[in-house]
Protein backbone atom coordinates (compact mmCIF):
# COMPACT_ATOMS: atom_id res chain seq x y z
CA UNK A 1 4.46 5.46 -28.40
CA UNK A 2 5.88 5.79 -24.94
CA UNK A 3 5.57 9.58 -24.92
CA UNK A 4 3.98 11.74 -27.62
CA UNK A 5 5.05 15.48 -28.54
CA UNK A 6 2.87 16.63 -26.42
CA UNK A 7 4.09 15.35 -23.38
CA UNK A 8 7.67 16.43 -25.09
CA UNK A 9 6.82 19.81 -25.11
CA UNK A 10 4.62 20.45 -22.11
CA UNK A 11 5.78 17.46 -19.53
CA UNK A 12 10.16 17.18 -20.21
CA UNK A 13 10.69 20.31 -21.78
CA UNK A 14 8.12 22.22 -19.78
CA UNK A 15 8.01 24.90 -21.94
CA UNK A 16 12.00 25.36 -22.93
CA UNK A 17 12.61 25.40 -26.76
CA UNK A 18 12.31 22.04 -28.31
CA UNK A 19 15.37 20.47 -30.14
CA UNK A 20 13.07 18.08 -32.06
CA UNK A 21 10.56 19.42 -34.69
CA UNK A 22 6.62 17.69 -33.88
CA UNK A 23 7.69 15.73 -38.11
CA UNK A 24 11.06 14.49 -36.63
CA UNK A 25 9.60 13.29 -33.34
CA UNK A 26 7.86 10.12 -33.82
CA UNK A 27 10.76 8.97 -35.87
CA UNK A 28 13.51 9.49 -33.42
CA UNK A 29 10.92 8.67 -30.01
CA UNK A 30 10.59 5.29 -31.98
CA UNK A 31 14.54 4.87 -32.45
CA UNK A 32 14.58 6.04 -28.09
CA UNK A 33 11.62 3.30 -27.68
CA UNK A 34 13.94 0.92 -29.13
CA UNK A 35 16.74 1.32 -26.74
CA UNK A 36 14.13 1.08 -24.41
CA UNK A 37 12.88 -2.50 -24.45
CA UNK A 38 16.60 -3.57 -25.33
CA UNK A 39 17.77 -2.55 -21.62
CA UNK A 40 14.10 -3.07 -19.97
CA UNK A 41 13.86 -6.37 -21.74
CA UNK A 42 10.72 -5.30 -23.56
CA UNK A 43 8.85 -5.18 -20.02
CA UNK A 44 7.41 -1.57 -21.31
CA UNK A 45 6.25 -3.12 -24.66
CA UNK A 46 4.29 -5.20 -23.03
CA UNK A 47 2.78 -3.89 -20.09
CA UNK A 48 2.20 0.05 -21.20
CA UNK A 49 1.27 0.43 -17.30
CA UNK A 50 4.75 0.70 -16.26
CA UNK A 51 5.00 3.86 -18.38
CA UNK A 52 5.69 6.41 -16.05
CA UNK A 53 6.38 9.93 -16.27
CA UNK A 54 10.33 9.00 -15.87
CA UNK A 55 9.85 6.22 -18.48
CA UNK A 56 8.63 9.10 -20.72
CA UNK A 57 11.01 11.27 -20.01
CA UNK A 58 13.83 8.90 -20.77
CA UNK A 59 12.62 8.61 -24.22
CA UNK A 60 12.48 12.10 -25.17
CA UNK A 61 16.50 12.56 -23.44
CA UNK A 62 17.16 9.47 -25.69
CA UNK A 63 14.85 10.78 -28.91
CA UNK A 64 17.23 14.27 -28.42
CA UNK A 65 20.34 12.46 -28.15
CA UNK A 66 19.74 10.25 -31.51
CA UNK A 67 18.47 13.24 -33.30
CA UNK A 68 21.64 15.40 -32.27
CA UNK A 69 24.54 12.44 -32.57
CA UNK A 70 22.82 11.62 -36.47
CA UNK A 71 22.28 15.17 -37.38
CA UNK A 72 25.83 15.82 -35.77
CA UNK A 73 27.52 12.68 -37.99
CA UNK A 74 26.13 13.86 -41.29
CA UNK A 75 27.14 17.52 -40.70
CA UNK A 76 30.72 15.95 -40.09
CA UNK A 77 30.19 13.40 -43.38
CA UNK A 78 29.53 16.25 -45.24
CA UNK A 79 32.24 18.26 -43.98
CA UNK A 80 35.10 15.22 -44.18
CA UNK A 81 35.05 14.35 -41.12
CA UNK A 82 35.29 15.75 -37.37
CA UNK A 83 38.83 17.65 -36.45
CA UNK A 84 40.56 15.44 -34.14
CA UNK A 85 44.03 17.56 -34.93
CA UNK A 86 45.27 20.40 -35.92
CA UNK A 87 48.84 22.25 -36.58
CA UNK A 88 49.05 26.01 -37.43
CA UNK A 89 52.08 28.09 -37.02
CA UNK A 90 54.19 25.86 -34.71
CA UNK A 91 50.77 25.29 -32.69
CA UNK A 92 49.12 21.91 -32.33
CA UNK A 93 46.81 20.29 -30.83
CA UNK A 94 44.63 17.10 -30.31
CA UNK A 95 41.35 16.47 -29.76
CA UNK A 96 40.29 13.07 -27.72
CA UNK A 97 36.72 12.40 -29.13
CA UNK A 98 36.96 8.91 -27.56
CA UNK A 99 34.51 9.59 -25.16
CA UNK A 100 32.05 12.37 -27.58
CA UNK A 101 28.87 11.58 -28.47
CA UNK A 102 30.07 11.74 -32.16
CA UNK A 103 31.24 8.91 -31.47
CA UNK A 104 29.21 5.17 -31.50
CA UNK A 105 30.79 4.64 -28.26
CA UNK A 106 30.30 7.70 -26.75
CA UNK A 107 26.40 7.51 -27.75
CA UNK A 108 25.98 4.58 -26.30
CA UNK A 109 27.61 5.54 -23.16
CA UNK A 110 25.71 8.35 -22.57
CA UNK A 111 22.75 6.61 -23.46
CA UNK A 112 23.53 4.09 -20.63
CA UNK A 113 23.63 7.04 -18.54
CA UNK A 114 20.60 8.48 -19.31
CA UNK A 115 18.90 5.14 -18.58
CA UNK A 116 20.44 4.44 -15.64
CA UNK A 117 19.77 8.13 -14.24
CA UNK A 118 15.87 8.22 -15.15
CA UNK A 119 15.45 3.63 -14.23
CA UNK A 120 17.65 2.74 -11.95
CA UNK A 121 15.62 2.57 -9.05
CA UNK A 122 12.68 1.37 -10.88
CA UNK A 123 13.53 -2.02 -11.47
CA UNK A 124 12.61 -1.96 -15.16
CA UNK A 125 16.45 -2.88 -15.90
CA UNK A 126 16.80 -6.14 -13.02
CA UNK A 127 17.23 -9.36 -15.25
CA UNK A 128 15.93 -11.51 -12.85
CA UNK A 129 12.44 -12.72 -13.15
């Protein structure tokens, strides 16, 4: 585990409310772990000293942002779907969700960011050897 609920709580939250429940965290820190080695090219898998306190913190962003976009899809699946138009009384309007994190595309561009924002200058993402 790159960063446990503890640290979630007390290190990247620092005390705000959390948005993940201490039963829904491991799942959805393992999902953010995931992502991790895929753009790291499982460097932190297999050297657990290059977890750093940005390394952890990227995880719990990414843990949040999994949780939300999955809780967010079945709330829409349940619901038929998200709005994207609408039409009331000679009023309408459309919504671009192109870019939402409702969106697979979305996700994984904010994901992207996320990574890029908390490893970028760490050079846990350089391909090279």
């Amino acid at each position: 585990m790159y960063a446990s609920y503890n640290y979630y709580e007390s290190g990247y939250l620092m005390g705000c409310d959390p948005k993940l429940s201490e039963d829904d965290f491991p799942l959805w820190e393992k999902q953010a772990e995931r992502v991790l080695n895929q753009y790291t090219f499982s460097r932190l898998a297999s050297n657990f000293g290059l977890i750093t306190d940005e390394v952890k913190d990227c995880a719990c962003e990414i843990a949040e942002l999994l949780y939300q976009a999955e809780k967010s899809a079945q709330q829409a699946a349940e619901q038929g779907g998200f709005l994207q138009s609408y039409s009331n009384d000679g009023e309408s309007g459309t919504f671009d969700l192109s870019q939402s994190t409702f969106t697979e595309e979305g996700k994984q561009k904010k994901i992207r960011e996320i990574i890029y924002r908390y490893l970028g200058n760490t050079g846990l993402l350089y391909r090279g050897v």
